[in-house]
Protein backbone atom coordinates (compact mmCIF):
# COMPACT_ATOMS: atom_id res chain seq x y z
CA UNK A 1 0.00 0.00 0.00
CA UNK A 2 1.47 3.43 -0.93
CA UNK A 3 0.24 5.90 1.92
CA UNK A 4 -0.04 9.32 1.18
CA UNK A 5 -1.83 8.11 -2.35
CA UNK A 6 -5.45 6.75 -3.27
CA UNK A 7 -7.94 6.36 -1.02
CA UNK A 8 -9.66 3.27 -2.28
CA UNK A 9 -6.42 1.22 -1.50
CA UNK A 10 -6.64 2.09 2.20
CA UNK A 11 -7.46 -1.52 4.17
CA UNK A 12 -9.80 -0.96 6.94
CA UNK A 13 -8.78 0.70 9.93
CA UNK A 14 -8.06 -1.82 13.56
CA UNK A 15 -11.45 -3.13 14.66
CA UNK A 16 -11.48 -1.48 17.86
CA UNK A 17 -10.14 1.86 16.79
CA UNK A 18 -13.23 3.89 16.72
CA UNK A 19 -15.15 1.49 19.44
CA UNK A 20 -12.40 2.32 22.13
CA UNK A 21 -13.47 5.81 21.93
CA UNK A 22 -17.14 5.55 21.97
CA UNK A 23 -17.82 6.81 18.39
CA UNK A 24 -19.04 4.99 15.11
CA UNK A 25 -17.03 2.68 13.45
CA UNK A 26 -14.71 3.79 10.88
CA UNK A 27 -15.68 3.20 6.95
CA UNK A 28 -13.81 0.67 5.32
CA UNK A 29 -13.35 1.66 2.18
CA UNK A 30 -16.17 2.46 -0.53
CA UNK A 31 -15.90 1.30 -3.97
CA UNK A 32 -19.27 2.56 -5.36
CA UNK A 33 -20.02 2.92 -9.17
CA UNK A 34 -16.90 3.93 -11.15
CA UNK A 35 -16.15 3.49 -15.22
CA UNK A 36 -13.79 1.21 -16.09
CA UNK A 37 -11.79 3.05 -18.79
CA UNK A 38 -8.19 2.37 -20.43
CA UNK A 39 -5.85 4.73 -18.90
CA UNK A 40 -3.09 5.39 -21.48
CA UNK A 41 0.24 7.17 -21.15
CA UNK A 42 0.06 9.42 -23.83
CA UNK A 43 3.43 9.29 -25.99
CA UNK A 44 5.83 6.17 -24.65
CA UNK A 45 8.93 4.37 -25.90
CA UNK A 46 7.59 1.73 -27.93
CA UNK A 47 4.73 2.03 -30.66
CA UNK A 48 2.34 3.98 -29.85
CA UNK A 49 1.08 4.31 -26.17
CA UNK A 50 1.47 2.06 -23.42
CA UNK A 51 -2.38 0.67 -22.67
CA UNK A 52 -2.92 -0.79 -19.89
CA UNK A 53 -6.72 -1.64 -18.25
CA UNK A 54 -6.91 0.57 -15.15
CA UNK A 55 -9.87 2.39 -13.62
CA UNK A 56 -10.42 5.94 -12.79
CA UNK A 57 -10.17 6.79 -9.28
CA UNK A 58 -12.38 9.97 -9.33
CA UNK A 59 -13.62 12.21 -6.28
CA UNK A 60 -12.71 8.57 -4.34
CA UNK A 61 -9.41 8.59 -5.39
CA UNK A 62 18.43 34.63 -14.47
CA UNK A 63 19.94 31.72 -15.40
CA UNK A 64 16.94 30.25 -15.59
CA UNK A 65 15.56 32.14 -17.88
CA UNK A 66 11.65 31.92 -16.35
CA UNK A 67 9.37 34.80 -18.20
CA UNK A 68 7.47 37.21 -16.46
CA UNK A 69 3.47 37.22 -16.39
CA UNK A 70 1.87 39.31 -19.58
CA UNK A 71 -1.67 39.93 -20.43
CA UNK A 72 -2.66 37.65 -23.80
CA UNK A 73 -4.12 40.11 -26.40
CA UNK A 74 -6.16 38.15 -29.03
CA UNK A 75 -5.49 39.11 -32.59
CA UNK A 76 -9.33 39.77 -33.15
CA UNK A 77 -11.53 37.02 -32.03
CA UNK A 78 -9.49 34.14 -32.34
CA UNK A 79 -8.14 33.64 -28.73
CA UNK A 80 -7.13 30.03 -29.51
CA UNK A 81 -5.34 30.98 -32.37
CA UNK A 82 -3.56 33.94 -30.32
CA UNK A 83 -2.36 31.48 -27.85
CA UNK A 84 -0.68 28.61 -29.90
CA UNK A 85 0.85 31.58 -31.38
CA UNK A 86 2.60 32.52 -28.20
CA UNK A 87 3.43 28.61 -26.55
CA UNK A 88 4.03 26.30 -29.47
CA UNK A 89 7.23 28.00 -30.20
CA UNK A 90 8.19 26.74 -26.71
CA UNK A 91 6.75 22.83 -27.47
CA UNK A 92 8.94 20.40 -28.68
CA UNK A 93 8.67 16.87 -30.29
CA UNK A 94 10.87 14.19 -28.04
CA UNK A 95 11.55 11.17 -29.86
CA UNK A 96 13.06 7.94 -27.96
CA UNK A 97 14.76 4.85 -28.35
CA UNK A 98 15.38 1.78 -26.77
CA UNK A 99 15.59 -1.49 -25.92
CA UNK A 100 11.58 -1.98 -26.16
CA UNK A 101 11.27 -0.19 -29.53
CA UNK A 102 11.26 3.83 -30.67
CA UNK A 103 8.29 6.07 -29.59
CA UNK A 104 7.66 9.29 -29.38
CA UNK A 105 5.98 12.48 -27.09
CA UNK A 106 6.41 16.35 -26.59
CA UNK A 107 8.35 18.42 -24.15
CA UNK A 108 7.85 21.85 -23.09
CA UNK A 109 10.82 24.65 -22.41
CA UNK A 110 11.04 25.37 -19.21
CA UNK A 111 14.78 27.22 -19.32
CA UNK A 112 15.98 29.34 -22.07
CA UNK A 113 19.46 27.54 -21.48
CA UNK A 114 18.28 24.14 -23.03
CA UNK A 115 16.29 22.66 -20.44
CA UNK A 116 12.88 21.36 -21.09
CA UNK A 117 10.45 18.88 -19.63
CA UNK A 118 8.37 15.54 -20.09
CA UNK A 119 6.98 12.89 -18.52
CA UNK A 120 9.15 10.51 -17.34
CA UNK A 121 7.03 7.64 -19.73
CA UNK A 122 8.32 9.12 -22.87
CA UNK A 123 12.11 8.98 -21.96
CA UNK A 124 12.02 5.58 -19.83
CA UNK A 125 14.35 3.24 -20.63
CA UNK A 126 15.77 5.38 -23.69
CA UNK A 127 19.26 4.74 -24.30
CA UNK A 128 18.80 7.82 -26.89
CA UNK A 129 16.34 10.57 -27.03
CA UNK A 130 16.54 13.62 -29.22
CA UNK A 131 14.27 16.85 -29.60
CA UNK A 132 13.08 18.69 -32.85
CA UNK A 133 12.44 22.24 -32.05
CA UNK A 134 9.45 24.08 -33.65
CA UNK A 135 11.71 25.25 -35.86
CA UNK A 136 12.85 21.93 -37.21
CA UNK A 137 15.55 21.95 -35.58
CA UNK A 138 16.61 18.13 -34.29
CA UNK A 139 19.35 17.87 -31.81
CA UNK A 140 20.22 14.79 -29.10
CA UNK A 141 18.95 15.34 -25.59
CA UNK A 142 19.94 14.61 -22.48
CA UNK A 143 18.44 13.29 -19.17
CA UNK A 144 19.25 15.17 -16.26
CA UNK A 145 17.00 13.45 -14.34
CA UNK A 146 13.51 11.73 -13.98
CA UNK A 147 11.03 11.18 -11.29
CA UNK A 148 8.66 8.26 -12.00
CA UNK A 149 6.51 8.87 -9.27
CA UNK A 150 5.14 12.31 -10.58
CA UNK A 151 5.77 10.72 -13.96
CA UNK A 152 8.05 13.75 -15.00
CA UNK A 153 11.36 13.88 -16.52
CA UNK A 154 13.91 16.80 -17.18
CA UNK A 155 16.05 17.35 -20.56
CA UNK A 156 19.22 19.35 -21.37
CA UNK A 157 20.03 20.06 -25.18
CA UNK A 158 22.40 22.21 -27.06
CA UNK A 159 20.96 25.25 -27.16
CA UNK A 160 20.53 28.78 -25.87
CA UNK A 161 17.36 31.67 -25.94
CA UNK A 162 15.16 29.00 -26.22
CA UNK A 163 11.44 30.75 -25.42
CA UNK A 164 10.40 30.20 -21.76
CA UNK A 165 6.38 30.01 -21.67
CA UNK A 166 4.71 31.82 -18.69
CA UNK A 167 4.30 28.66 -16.15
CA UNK A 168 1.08 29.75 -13.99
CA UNK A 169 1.34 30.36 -10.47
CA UNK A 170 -2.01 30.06 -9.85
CA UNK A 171 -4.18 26.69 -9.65
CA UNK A 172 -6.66 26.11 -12.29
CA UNK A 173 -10.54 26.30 -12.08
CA UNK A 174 -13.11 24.21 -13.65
CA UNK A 175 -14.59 25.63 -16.55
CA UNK A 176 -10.71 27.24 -17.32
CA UNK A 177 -10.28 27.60 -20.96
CA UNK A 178 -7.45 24.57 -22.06
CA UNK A 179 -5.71 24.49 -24.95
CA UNK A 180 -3.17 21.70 -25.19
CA UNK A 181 0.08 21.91 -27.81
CA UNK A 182 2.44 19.00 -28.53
CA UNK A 183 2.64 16.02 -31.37
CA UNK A 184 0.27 13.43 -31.23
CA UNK A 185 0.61 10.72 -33.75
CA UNK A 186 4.36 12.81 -34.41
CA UNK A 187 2.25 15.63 -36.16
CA UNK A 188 4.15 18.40 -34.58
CA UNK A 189 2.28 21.99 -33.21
CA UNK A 190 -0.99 20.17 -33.34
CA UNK A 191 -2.87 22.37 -30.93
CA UNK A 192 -6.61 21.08 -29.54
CA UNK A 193 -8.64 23.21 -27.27
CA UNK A 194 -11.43 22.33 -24.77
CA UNK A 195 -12.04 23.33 -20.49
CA UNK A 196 -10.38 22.42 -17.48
CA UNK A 197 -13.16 20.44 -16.23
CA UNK A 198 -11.92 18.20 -13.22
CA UNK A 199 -9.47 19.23 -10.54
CA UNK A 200 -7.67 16.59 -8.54
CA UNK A 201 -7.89 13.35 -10.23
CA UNK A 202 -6.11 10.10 -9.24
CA UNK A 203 -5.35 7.95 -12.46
CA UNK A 204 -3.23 4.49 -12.05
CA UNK A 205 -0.66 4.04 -14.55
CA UNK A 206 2.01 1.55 -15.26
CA UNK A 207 4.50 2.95 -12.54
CA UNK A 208 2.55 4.36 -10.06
CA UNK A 209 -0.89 6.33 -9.02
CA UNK A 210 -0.72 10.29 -10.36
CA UNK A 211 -2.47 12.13 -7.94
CA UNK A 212 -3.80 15.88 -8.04
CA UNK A 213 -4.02 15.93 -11.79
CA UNK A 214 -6.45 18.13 -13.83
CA UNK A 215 -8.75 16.60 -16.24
CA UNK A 216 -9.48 18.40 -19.14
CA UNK A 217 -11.80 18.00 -22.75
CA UNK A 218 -9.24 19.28 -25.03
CA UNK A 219 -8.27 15.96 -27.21
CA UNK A 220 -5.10 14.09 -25.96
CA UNK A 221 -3.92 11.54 -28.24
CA UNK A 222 -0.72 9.21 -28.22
CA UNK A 223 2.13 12.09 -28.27
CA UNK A 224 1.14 14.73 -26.91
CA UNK A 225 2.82 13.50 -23.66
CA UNK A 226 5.19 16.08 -22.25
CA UNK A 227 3.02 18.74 -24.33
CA UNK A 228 1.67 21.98 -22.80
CA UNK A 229 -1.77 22.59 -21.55
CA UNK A 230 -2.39 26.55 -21.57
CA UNK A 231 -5.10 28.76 -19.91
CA UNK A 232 -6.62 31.80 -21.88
CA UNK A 233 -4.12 34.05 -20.59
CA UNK A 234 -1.23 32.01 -22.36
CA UNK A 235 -0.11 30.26 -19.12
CA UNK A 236 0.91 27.13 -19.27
CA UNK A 237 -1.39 25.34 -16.64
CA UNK A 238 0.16 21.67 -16.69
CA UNK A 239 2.29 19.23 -18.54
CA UNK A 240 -0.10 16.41 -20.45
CA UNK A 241 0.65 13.19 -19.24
CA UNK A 242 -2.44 10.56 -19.90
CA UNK A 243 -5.77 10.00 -21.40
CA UNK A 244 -8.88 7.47 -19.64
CA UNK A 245 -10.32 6.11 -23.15
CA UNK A 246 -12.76 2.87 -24.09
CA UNK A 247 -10.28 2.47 -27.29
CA UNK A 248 -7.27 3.83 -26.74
CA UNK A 249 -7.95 7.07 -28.16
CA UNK A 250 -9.94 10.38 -27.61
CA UNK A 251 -12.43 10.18 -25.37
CA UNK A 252 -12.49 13.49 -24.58
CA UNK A 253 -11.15 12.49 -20.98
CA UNK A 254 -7.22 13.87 -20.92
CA UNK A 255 -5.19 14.52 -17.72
CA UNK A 256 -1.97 17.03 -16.84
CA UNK A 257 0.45 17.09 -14.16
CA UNK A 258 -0.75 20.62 -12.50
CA UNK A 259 2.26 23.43 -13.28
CA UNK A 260 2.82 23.71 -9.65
CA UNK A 261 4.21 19.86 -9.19
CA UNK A 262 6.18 20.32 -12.34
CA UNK A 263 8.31 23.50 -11.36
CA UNK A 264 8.86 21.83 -7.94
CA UNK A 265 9.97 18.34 -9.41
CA UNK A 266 11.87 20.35 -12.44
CA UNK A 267 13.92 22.56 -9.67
CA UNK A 268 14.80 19.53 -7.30
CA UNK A 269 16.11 17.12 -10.38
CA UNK A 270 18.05 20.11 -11.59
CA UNK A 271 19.39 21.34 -8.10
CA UNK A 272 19.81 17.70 -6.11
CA UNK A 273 19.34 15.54 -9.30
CA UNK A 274 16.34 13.38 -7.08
CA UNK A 275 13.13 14.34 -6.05
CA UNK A 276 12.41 14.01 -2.32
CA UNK A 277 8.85 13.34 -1.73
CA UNK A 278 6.88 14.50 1.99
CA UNK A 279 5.33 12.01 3.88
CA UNK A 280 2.44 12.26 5.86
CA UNK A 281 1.76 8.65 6.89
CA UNK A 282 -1.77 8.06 6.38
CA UNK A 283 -4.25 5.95 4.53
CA UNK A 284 -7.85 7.17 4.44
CA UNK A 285 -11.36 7.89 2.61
CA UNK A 286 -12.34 10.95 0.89
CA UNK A 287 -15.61 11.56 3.33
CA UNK A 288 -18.70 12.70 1.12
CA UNK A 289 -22.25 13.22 1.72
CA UNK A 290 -23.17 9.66 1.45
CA UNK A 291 -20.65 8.17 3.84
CA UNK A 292 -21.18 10.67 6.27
CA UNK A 293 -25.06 9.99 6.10
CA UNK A 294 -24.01 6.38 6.55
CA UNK A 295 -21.86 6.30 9.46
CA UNK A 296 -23.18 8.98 11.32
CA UNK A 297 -20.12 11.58 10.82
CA UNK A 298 -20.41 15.14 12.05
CA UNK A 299 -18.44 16.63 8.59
CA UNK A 300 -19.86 15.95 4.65
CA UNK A 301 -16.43 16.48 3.31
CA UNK A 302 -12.40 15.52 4.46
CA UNK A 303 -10.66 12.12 4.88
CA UNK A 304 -11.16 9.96 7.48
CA UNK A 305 -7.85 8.18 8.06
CA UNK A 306 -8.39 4.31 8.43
CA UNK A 307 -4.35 4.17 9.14
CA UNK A 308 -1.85 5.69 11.07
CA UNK A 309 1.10 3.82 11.46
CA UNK A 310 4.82 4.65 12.58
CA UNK A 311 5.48 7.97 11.06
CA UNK A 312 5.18 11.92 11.37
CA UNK A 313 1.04 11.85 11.40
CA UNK A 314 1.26 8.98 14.74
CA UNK A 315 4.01 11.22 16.11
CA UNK A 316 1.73 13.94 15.80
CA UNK A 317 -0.65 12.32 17.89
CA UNK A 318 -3.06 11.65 14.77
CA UNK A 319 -5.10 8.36 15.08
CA UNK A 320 -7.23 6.04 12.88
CA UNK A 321 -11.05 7.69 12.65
CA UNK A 322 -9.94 11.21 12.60
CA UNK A 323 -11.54 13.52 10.13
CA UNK A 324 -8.78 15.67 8.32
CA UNK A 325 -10.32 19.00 7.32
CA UNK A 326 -7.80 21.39 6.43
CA UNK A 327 -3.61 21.23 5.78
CA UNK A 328 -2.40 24.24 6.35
CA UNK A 329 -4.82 27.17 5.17
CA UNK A 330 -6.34 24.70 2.47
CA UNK A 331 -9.39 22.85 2.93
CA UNK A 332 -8.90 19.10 2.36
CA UNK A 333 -11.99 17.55 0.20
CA UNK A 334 -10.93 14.21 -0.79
CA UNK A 335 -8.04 12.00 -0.07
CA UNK A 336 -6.40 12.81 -3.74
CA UNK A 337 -6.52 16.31 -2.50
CA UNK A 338 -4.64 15.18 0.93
CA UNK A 339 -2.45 13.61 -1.21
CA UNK A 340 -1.73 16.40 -3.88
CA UNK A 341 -0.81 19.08 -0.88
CA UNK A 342 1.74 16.74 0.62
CA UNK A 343 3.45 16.14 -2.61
CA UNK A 344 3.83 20.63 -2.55
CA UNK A 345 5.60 20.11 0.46
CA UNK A 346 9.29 18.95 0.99
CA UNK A 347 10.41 16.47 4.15
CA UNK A 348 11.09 18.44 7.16
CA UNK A 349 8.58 20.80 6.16
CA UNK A 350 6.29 21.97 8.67
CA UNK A 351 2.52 21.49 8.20
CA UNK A 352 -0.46 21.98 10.26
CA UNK A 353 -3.22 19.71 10.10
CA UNK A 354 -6.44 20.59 11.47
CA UNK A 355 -8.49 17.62 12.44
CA UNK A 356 -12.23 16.65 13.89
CA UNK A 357 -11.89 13.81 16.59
CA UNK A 358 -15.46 13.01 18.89
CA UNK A 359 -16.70 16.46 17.29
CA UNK A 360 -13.94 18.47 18.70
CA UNK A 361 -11.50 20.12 15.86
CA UNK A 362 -8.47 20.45 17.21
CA UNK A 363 -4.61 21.42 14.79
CA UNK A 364 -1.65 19.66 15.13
CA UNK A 365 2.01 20.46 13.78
CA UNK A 366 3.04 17.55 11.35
CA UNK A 367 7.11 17.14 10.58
CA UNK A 368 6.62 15.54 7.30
CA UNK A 369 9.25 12.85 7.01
CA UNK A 370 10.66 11.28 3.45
CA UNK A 371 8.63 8.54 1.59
CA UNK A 372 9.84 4.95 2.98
CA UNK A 373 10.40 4.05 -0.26
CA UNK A 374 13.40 7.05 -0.76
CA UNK A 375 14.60 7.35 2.63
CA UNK A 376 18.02 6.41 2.75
């Protein structure tokens, strides 16, 4: 089980937990109704994209170069066209070789110095990857450094002035205009546009369970992995990284790694060349109307932890049947929201976590520690 993650893997929680303190029992965990789609990685080494049968976890589940924040003027009315105007020049084909085969995704600048970046899928297992610039321009990259648990990947070519995009500060909204930019099927500056319109999705893939991603209508199709998804404003908003289809195509159901993640994963892999991941050390259920009518809970939204083992949360004083409602000044609303605002924080940060227990809400200061799985 990979804490911190998806809330329908979370066992349930000691027998006695909840009895021992006089309150209801703690859920187990609630499957319910959910669509079982194909979640593909959307550009991979080998031909076409890596398939596999998964199902969507939804509401359960200077030298750098950086540019400065600018107001997008459309040329007339076409915003859509205004805005591949200003980011494709900063999208890039990536195409990969390797032992499995050749494939092929997109990568977006992210310093004018020659560093870009894609998801870690695209470049896995390469022994050689290249880039072809907008302009046509084809050089070899190479890998500074990848991080398959946020499914991102950083590249360094031979090059200087490359544009630098806007990457947003800010955190999307449903309903946000989406245009994405990369090369699916290899055709390169292919730009789609659609909405924003799902915010912190949990998708299983291959190598792990993406948390916090944004969902979006704007057609993905194998390649346009690593490509830019852009606001109205010209921003880019995420990195694309996967599509939930029926066939293996365009469903109209795409997801991108939120900008946010993908500056802090680009920064560490080119500062420490590793990513080190927070750690909470809990397993819980994303709390809804439903399963609060059903057991009796005081709160309709939060996670109710069903495990608290050895770790910063149990250190805290946290304990299984506690409902988390906040981290921090953010209000927690499912468990792939929990799990989203740990991975913003680094271990050692501090974080409070505000928390109802027997109807009293009471905050505790969390030391977040390193994943197991990276502590060394």
């Amino acid at each position: 089980m990979d804490l911190d993650t998806v809330d329908l893997t979370a066992p349930p929680p000691p027998p006695r937990a909840a009895e021992q303190r006089g309150a209801a029992s703690v859920p187990s965990p609630r499957l319910g109704a959910r669509n079982l789609l194909a979640v593909a990685l959307a550009g991979a080494l080998g031909a076409g994209a890596v398939v596999v049968p998964a199902e969507l976890l939804a509401d359960d589940a200077a030298a750098s170069g950086r540019s400065e924040p600018a107001l997008l003027t459309p040329a007339g009315d076409n915003l859509i066209g205004t805005i591949a105007q200003q980011v494709a020049p900063s999208v890039a084909r990536v195409d990969a070789r390797g032992a499995a085969g050749a494939g092929s995704g997109s990568a977006v600048v992210y310093r004018a110095d020659g560093i870009l970046v894609t998801n870690n899928h695209v470049v896995a297992n390469a022994s050689e990857v290249a880039v072809t610039l907008p302009d046509g321009e084809r050089m070899a990259a190479e890998i500074l450094g990848t991080d398959p648990t946020s499914d991102l990947a950083v590249l360094r070519v031979d090059a200087t002035d490359l544009p630098v995009p806007v990457w947003s500060d800010d955190e999307a909204e449903v309903g946000d205009t989406a245009v994405a930019i990369g090369s699916p099927f290899g055709l390169d500056g292919s730009v789609t546009a659609g909405i924003v319109s799902a915010l912190g999705r949990t998708v299983a893939t291959p190598g792990a369970s993406l948390v916090d991603l944004l969902q979006t209508d704007a057609a993905i199709n194998p390649g346009n992995s690593g490509g830019a998804l852009v606001d109205a404003a010209g921003n880019v908003i995420g990195v694309n990284t996967a599509i939930a289809s029926a066939g293996g195509g365009n469903d109209g159901i795409g997801f991108a790694i939120p900008a946010s993640t993908v500056s802090s994963v680009a920064d560490q892999l080119l500062t420490n060349g590793v990513v080190r991941h927070a750690y909470l050390g809990v397993a819980g259920q994303t709390v809804d109307p439903d399963v609060a009518r059903l057991y009796g809970l005081p709160v309709e939204q939060g996670v109710v932890l069903a495990q608290v083992p050895v770790g910063p949360a149990a250190d805290a004083g946290l304990r299984p049947g506690d409902i988390v409602l906040r981290l921090d000044d953010h209000e927690v609303t499912t468990m792939a929201d929990l799990a989203g605002r740990i991975r913003q924080y680094l271990p050692g940060d501090d974080l409070e976590v505000t928390y109802l227990r027997d109807g009293e809400e009471d905050t505790v200061t969390v030391t977040l520690g390193e994943r197991p799985d990276q502590a060394g």
